[in-house]
Protein backbone atom coordinates (compact mmCIF):
# COMPACT_ATOMS: atom_id res chain seq x y z
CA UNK A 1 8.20 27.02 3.99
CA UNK A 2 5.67 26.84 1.73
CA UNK A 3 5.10 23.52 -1.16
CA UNK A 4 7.32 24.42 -4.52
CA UNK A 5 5.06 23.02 -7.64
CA UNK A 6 7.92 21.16 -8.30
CA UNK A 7 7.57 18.89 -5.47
CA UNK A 8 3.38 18.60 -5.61
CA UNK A 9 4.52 17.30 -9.28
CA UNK A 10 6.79 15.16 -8.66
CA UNK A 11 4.72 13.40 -5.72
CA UNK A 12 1.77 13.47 -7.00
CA UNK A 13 3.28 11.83 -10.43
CA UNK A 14 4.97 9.11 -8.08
CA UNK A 15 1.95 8.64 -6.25
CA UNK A 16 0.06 7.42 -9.11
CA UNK A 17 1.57 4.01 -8.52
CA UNK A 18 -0.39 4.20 -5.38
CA UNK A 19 -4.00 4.45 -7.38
CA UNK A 20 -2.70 1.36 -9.40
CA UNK A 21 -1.79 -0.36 -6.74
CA UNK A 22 -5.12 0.49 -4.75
CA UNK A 23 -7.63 -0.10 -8.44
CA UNK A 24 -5.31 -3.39 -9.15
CA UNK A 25 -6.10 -4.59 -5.40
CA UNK A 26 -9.90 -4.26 -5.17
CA UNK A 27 -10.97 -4.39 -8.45
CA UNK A 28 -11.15 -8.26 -7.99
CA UNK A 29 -14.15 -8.02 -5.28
CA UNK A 30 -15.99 -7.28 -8.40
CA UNK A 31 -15.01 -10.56 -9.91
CA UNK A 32 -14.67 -13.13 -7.84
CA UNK A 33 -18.67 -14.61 -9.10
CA UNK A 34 -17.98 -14.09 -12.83
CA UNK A 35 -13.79 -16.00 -12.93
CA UNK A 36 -15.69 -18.69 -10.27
CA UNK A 37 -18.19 -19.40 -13.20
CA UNK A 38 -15.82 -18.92 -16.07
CA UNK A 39 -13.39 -20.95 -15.33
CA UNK A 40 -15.29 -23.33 -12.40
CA UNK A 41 -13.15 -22.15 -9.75
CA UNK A 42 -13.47 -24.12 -6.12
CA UNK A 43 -12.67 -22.46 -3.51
CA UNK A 44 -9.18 -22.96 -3.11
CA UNK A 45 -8.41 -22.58 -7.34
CA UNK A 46 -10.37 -19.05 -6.06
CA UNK A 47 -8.23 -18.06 -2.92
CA UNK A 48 -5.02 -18.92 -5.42
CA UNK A 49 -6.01 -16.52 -8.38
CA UNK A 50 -6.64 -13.71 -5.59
CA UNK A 51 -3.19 -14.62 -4.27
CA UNK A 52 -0.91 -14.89 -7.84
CA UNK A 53 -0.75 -11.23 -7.32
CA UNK A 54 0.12 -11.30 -4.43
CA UNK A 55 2.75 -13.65 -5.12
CA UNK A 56 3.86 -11.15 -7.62
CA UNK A 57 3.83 -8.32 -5.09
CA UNK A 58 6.05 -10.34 -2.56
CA UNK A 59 8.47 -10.69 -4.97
CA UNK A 60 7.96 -7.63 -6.72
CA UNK A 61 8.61 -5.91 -3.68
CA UNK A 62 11.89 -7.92 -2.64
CA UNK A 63 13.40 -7.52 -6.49
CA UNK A 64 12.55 -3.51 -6.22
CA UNK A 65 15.20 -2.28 -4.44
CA UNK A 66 17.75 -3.77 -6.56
CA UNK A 67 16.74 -1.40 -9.93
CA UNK A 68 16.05 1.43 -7.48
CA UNK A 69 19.19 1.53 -6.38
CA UNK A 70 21.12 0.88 -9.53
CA UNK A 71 19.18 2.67 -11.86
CA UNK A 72 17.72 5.24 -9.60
CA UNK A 73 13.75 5.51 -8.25
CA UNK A 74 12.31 7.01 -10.46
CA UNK A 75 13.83 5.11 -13.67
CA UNK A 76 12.44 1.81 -11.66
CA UNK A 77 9.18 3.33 -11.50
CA UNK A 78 8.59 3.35 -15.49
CA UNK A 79 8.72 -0.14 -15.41
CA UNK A 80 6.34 -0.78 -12.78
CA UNK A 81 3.72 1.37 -15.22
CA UNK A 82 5.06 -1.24 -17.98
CA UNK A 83 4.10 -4.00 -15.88
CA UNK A 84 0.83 -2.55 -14.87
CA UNK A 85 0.00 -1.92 -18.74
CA UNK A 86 0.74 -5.85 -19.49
CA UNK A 87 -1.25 -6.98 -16.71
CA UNK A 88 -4.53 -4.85 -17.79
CA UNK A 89 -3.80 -5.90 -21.53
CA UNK A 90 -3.73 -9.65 -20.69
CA UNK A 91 -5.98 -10.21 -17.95
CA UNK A 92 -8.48 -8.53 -20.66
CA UNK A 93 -7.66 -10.54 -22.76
CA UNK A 94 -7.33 -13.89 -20.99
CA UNK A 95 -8.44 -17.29 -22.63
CA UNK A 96 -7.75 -19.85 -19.97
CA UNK A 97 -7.12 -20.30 -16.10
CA UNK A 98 -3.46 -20.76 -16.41
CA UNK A 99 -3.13 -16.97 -18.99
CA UNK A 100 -5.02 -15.38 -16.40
CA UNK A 101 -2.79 -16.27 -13.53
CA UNK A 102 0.21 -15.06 -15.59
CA UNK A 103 -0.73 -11.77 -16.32
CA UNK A 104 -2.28 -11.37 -12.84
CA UNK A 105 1.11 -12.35 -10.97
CA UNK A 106 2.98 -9.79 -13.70
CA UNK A 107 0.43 -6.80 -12.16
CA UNK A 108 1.37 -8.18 -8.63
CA UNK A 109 5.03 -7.34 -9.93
CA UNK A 110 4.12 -3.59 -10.69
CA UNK A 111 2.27 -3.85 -7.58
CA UNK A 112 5.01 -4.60 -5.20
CA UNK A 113 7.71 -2.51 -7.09
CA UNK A 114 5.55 0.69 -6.92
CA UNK A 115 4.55 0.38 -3.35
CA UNK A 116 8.54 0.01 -2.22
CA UNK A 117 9.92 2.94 -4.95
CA UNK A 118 7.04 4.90 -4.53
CA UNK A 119 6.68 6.18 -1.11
CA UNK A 120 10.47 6.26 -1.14
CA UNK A 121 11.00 8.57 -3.42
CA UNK A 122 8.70 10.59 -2.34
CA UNK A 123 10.29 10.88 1.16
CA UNK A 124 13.63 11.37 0.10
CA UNK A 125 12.54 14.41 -1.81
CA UNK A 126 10.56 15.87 0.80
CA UNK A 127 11.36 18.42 3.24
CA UNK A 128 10.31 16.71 7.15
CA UNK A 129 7.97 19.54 7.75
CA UNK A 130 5.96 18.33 4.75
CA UNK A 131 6.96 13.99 4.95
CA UNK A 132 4.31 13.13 6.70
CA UNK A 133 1.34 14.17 4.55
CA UNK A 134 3.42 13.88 1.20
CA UNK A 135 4.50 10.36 1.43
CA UNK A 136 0.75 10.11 2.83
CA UNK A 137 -0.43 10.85 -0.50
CA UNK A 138 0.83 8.02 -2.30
CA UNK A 139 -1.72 5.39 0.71
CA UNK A 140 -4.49 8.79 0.09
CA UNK A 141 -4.15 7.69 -3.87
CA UNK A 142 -4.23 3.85 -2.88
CA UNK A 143 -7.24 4.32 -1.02
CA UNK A 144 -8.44 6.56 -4.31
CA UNK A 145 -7.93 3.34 -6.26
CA UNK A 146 -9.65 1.44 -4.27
CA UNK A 147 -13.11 3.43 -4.67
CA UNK A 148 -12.43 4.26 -8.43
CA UNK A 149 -12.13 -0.14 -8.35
CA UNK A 150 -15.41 -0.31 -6.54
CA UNK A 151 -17.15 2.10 -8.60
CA UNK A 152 -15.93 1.54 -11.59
CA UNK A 153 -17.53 -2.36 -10.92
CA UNK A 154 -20.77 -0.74 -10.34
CA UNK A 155 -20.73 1.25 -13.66
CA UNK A 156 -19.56 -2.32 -15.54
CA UNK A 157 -21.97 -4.15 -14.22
CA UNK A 158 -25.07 -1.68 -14.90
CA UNK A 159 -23.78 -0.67 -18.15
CA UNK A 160 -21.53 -3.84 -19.87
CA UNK A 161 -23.08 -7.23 -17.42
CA UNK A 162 -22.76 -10.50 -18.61
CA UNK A 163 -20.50 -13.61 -18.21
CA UNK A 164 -17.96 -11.32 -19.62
CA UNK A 165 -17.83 -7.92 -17.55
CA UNK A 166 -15.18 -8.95 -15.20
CA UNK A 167 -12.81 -8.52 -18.40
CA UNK A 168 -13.64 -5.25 -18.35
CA UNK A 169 -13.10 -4.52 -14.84
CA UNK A 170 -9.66 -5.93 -14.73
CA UNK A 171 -8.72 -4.16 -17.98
CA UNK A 172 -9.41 -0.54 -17.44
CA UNK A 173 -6.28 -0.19 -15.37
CA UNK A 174 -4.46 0.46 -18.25
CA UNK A 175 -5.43 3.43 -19.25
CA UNK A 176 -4.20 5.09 -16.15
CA UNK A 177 -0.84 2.62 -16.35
CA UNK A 178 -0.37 4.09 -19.64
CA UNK A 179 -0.86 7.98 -18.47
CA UNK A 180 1.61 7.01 -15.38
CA UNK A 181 4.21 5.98 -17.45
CA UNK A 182 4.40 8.96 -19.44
CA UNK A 183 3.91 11.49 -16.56
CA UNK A 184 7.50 9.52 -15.12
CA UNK A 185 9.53 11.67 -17.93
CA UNK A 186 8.46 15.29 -16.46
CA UNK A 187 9.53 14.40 -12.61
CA UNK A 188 13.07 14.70 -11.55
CA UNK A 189 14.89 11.84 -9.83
CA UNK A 190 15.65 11.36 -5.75
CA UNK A 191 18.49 13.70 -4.86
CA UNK A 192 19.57 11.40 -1.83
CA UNK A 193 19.64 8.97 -4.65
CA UNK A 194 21.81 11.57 -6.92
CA UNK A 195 24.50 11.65 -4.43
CA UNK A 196 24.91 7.95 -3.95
CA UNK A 197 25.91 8.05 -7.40
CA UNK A 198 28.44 11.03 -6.86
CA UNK A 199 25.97 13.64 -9.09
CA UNK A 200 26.23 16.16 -5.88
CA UNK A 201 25.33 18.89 -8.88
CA UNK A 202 22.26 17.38 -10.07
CA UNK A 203 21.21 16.96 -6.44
CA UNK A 204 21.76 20.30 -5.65
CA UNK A 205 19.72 21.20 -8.46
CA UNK A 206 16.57 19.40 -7.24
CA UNK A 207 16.88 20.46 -3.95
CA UNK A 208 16.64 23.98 -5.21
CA UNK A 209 13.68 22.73 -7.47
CA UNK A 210 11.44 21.35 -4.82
CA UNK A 211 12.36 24.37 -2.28
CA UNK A 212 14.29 23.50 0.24
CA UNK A 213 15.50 26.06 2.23
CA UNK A 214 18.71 25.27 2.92
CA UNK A 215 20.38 23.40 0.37
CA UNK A 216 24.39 23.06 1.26
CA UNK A 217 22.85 21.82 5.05
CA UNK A 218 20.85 19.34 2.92
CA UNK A 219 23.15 18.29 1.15
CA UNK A 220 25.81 17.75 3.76
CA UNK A 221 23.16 15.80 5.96
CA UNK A 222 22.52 13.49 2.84
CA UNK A 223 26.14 13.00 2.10
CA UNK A 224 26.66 12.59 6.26
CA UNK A 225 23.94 9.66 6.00
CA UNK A 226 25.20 7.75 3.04
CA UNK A 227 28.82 7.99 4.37
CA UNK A 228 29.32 10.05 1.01
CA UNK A 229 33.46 10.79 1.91
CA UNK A 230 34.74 7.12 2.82
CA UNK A 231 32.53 5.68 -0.05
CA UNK A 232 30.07 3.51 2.39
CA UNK A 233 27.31 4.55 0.55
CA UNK A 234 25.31 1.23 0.26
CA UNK A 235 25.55 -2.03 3.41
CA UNK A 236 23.85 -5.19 4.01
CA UNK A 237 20.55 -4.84 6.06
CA UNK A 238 20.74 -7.38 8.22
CA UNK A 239 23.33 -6.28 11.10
CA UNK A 240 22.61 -5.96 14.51
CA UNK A 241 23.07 -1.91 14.43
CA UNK A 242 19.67 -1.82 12.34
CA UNK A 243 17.80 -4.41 14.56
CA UNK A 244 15.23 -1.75 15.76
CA UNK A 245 14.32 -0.23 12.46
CA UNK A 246 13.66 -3.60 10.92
CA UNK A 247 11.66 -5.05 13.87
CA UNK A 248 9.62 -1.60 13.73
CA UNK A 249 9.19 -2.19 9.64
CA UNK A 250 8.36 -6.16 9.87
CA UNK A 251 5.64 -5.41 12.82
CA UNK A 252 3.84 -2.48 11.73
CA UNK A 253 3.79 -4.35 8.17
CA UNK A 254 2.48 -7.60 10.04
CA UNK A 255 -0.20 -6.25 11.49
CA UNK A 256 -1.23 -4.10 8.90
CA UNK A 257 -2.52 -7.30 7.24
CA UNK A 258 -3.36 -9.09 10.24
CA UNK A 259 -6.40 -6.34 10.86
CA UNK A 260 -7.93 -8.54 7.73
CA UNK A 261 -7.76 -5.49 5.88
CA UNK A 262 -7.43 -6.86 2.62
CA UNK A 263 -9.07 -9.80 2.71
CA UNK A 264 -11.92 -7.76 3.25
CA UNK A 265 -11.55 -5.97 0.30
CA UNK A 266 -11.31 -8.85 -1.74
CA UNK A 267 -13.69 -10.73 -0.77
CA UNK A 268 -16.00 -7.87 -0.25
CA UNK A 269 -18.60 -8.47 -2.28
CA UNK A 270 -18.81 -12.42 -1.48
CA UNK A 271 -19.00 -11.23 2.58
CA UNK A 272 -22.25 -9.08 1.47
CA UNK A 273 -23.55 -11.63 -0.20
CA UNK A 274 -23.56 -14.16 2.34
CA UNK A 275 -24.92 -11.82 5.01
CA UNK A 276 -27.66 -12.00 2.23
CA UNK A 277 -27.67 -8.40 0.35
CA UNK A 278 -27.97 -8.82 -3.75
CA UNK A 279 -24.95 -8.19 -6.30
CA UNK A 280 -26.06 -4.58 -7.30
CA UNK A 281 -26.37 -4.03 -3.50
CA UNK A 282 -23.48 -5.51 -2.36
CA UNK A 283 -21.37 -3.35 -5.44
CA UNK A 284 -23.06 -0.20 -3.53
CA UNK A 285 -21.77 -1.04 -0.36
CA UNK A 286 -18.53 -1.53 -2.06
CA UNK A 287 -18.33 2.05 -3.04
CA UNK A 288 -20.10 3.24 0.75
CA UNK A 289 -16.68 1.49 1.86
CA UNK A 290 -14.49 2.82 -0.58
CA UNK A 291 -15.84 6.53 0.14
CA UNK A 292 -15.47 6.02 3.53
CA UNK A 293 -11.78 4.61 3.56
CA UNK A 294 -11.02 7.44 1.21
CA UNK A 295 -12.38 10.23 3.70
CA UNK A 296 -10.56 9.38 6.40
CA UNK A 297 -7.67 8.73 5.16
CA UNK A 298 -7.33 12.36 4.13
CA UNK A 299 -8.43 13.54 7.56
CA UNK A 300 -5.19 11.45 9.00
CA UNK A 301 -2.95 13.12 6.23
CA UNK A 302 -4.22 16.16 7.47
CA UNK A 303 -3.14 15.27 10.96
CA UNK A 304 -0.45 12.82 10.83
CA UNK A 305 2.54 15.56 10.99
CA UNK A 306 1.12 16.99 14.24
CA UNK A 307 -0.41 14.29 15.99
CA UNK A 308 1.93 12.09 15.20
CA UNK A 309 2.36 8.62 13.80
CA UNK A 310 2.29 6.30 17.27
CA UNK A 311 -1.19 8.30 18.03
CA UNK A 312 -2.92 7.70 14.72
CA UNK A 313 -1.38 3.66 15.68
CA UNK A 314 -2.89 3.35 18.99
CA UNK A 315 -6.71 4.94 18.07
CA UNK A 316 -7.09 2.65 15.09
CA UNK A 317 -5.99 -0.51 17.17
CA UNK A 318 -9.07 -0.15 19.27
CA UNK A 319 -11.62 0.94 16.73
CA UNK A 320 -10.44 -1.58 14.36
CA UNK A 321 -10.04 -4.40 17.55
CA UNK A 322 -14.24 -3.27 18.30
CA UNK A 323 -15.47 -3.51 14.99
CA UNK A 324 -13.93 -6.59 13.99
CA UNK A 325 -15.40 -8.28 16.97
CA UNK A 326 -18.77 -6.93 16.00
CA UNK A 327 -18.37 -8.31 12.64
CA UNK A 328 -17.28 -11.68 14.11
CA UNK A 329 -20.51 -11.64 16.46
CA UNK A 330 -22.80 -11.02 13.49
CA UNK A 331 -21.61 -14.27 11.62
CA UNK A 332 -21.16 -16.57 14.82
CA UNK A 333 -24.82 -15.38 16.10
CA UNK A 334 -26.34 -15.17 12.23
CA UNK A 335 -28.64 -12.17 13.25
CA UNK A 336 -28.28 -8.26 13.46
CA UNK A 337 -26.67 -8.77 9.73
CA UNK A 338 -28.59 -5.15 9.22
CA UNK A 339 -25.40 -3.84 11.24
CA UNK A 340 -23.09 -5.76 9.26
CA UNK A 341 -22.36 -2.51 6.88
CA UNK A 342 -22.22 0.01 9.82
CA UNK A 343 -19.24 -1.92 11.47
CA UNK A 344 -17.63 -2.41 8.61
CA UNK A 345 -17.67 0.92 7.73
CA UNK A 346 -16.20 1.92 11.06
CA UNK A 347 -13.76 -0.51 10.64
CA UNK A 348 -12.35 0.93 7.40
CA UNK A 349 -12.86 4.36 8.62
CA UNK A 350 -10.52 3.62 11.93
CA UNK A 351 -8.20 1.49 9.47
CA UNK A 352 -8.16 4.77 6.99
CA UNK A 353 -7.35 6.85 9.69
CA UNK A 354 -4.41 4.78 11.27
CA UNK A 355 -2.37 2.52 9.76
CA UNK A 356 -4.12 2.78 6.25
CA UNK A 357 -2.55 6.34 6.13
CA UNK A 358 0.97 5.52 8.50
CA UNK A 359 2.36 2.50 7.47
CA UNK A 360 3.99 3.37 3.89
CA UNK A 361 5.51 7.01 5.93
CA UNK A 362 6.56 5.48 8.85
CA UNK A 363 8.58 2.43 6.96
CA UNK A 364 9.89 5.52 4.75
CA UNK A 365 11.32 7.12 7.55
CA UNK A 366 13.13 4.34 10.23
CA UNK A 367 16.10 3.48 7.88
CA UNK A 368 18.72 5.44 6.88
CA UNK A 369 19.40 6.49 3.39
CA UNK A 370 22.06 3.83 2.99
CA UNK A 371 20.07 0.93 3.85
CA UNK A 372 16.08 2.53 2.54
CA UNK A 373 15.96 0.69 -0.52
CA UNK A 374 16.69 -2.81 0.88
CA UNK A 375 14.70 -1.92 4.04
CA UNK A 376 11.63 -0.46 2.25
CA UNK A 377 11.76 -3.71 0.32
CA UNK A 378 11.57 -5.96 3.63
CA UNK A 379 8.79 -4.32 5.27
CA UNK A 380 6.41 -4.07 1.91
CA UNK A 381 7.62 -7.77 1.74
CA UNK A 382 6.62 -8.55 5.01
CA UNK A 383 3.47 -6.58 4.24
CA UNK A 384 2.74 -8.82 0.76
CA UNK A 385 3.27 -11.92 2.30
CA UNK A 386 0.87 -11.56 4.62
CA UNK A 387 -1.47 -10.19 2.31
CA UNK A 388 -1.12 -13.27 0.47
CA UNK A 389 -1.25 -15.72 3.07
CA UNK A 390 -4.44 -14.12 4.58
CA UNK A 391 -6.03 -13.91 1.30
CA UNK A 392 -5.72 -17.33 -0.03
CA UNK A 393 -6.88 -18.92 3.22
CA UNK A 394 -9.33 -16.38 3.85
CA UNK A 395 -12.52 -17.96 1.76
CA UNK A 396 -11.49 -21.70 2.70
CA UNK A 397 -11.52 -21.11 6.28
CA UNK A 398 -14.56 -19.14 6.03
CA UNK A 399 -16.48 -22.23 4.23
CA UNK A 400 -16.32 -23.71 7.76
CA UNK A 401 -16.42 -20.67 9.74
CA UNK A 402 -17.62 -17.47 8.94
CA UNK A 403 -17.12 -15.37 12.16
CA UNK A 404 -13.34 -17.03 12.86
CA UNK A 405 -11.46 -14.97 10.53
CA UNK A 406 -12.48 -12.09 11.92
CA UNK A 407 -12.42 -12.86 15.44
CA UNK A 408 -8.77 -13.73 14.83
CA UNK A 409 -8.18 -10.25 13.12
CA UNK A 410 -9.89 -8.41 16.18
CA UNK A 411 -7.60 -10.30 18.92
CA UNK A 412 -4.40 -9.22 16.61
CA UNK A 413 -5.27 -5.49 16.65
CA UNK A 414 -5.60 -6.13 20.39
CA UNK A 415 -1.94 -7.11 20.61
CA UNK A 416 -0.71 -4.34 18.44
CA UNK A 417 -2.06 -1.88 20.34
CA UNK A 418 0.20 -2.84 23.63
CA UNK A 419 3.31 -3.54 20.75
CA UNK A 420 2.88 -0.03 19.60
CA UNK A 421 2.20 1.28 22.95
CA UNK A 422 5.25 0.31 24.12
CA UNK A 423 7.75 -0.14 21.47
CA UNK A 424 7.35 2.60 18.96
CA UNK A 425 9.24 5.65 18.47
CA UNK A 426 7.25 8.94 17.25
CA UNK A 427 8.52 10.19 14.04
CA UNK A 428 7.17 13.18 13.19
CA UNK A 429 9.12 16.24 12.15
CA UNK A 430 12.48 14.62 12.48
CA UNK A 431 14.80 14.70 9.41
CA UNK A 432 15.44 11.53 7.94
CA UNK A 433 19.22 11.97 8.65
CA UNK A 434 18.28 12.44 12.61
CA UNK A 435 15.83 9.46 13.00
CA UNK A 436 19.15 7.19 12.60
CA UNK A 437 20.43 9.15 15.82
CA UNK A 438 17.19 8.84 17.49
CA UNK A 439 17.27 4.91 16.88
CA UNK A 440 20.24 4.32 17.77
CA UNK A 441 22.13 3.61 14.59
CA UNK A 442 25.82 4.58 14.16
């Protein structure tokens, strides 16, 4: 079976969320020094404005669902790029504390709703030969974001500087918001989602679109999974039947976020800086780090469908459990700080090439078609909430202890190796509509 342009299209238009998602998430590494001075941020006031977007995303992410189910994924994705588009316009534009924390939470919205409609849509219109490295795509554009973020800081502050650059980084988003929002009219919308809503035509129609081989077995596997004939089509999530999926979605969210990897890219540039490198050195490093998480996240999306999912898990684990402890050593001990960019280059490259490039697919693909929404929503909410929690405590914690954070962050990657190890199914190249078989769900 070979890819239909169709279906590159429509994933790579959907995966766009993913670079503003990934640009909207870093690009505050960059300005951290410049909000701290221009509106005399303490510590905490500092942890709180990284968090309002995550605050956003948490309940971004448990509101998305509701819209993708009713008015379909990829109608719910236009407004995310709204969202986006206000957020870039008014943190830009900001005159006070209070305006900035607004428009920063309503970007945390887009934020949350893109990362749950996203990757769904694109697995629901991909074919399971292809899931893997398609839904992939929308973390390989995240991690694109991120080093467009990064380097797009560097440019800023070579080119614009001043007490005023960090306007400029957090408004530049919104030239790509705008572009996403008007690529979302030449994509067609999620056939599963088509025959939830009885439109068995139209869902035909972009099954034969994106290639799939076999369209009436499709489409009686989708309508099988939805309980299409007695009219079950949506269910509550929370029943004891769908126990397994949502303990597999809720961990591998967990720890996703308790590797530290986003507080690390937050705070990246203040973690340079107190390992003493300059601010036009530290933006470098940003970028070395950006590049790197961006490489290997395409060499797991070029692996993840034959390797497998549980695999990609259980390497990263131990790189990531290694280099955090390194990191940890270099701030407890205060010397070797030379090595402080190799480790944490290894650490994003293991992150990258695990759960950095597994944890959107693999929450795509444990819950069945009649529950995704709602379940896609509680593991990216279990993700965000995390995030946020990490984040804000992150630089108040590390006023009185610079190595604990990540000594914490290495033990947790040390416990999710022996939870993946032994709890995890493997995933890849099973139809969505026979994973619910393969867990155990009626």
């Amino acid at each position: 079976m070979t890819l239909r342009a169709a279906l590159v299209k429509s994933t790579i238009v959907a995966a766009l969320g993913g670079l503003l998602f990934g640009f909207d998430t870093a690009v505050i590494a960059g300005t951290t020094a410049g909000l701290t001075r221009t509106f005399t941020l303490s510590p905490w006031r500092l942890g709180f404005t990284v968090a309002i977007a995550l605050v956003g995303t948490i309940i971004g992410s448990m509101l998305a669902g509701i819209p993708g189910d009713r008015y379909g994924r990829r109608a719910s994705l236009r407004w995310m790029a709204i969202l986006y588009l206000i957020s870039a316009i008014g943190c830009a534009a900001a005159w006070s504390w209070p305006s900035l924390l607004v428009a920063r939470f309503i970007g945390g919205l887009g934020i949350g709703g893109s990362s749950v409609l996203g990757p769904m849509y694109i697995a629901e219109i991909s074919p399971a030969k292809w899931r893997g490295r398609l839904v992939g795509f929308f973390q390989f554009n995240v991690v694109a974001g991120i080093l467009i973020a990064y380097f797009s800081n560097y440019l800023i502050g070579l080119n614009v500087g001043g007490p005023e650059e960090w306007r400029w980084m957090l408004g530049v988003s919104g030239i790509p918001a705008l572009f996403f929002f008007l690529m979302l009219f030449v994509i067609p919308e999620s056939p599963r989602w088509l025959v939830q809503q009885n439109r068995v035509a139209d869902a035909r129609q972009t099954l034969e679109d994106i290639g799939e081989e076999n369209v009436d077995a499709e489409l009686q596997d989708i309508r099988r999974s939805v309980d299409y004939e007695h009219g079950h089509g949506r269910e509550p999530l929370f029943q004891h039947k769908y126990r397994i999926p949502i303990f597999l979605a809720v961990s591998v969210a967990m720890f996703n976020q308790l590797s530290g990897i986003n507080a690390i890219l937050y705070y990246l540039n203040d973690i340079f800086a107190r390992a003493g490198f300059s601010k036009v050195s530290g933006d470098l490093q940003a970028v070395l780090i950006g590049a790197t998480n961006l490489v290997f996240t395409i060499v797991a999306m070029s692996i993840i469908d034959r390797v497998g999912r549980k695999t990609l898990l259980l390497i990263g684990a131990v790189g990531t459990a290694v280099c955090l402890a390194g990191v940890a050593a270099i701030f407890l001990t205060g010397t070797h700080e030379g090595l402080l960019v190799w480790l944490l280059v290894g650490f994003i490259a293991f992150f990258g090439f695990s759960q950095g490039a597994v944890i959107w697919v693999f929450i795509s693909e444990v819950f069945p078609t009649r529950v995704r929404a709602s379940g896609q929503s509680l593991g990216t909410f279990t993700h965000w909430f995390m995030n946020a929690l990490i984040s804000w405590t992150f630089p108040i914690i590390a006023t009185y202890s610079r190595g604990a954070p990540f000594l914490v962050f290495s033990a947790m990657m040390i416990v999710q190796f022996f939870v993946v190890l032994g709890s995890y199914p493997e995933t890849k190249g099973v139809t969505l509509e026979d994973m619910q078989a393969k867990l155990g769900i009626a």
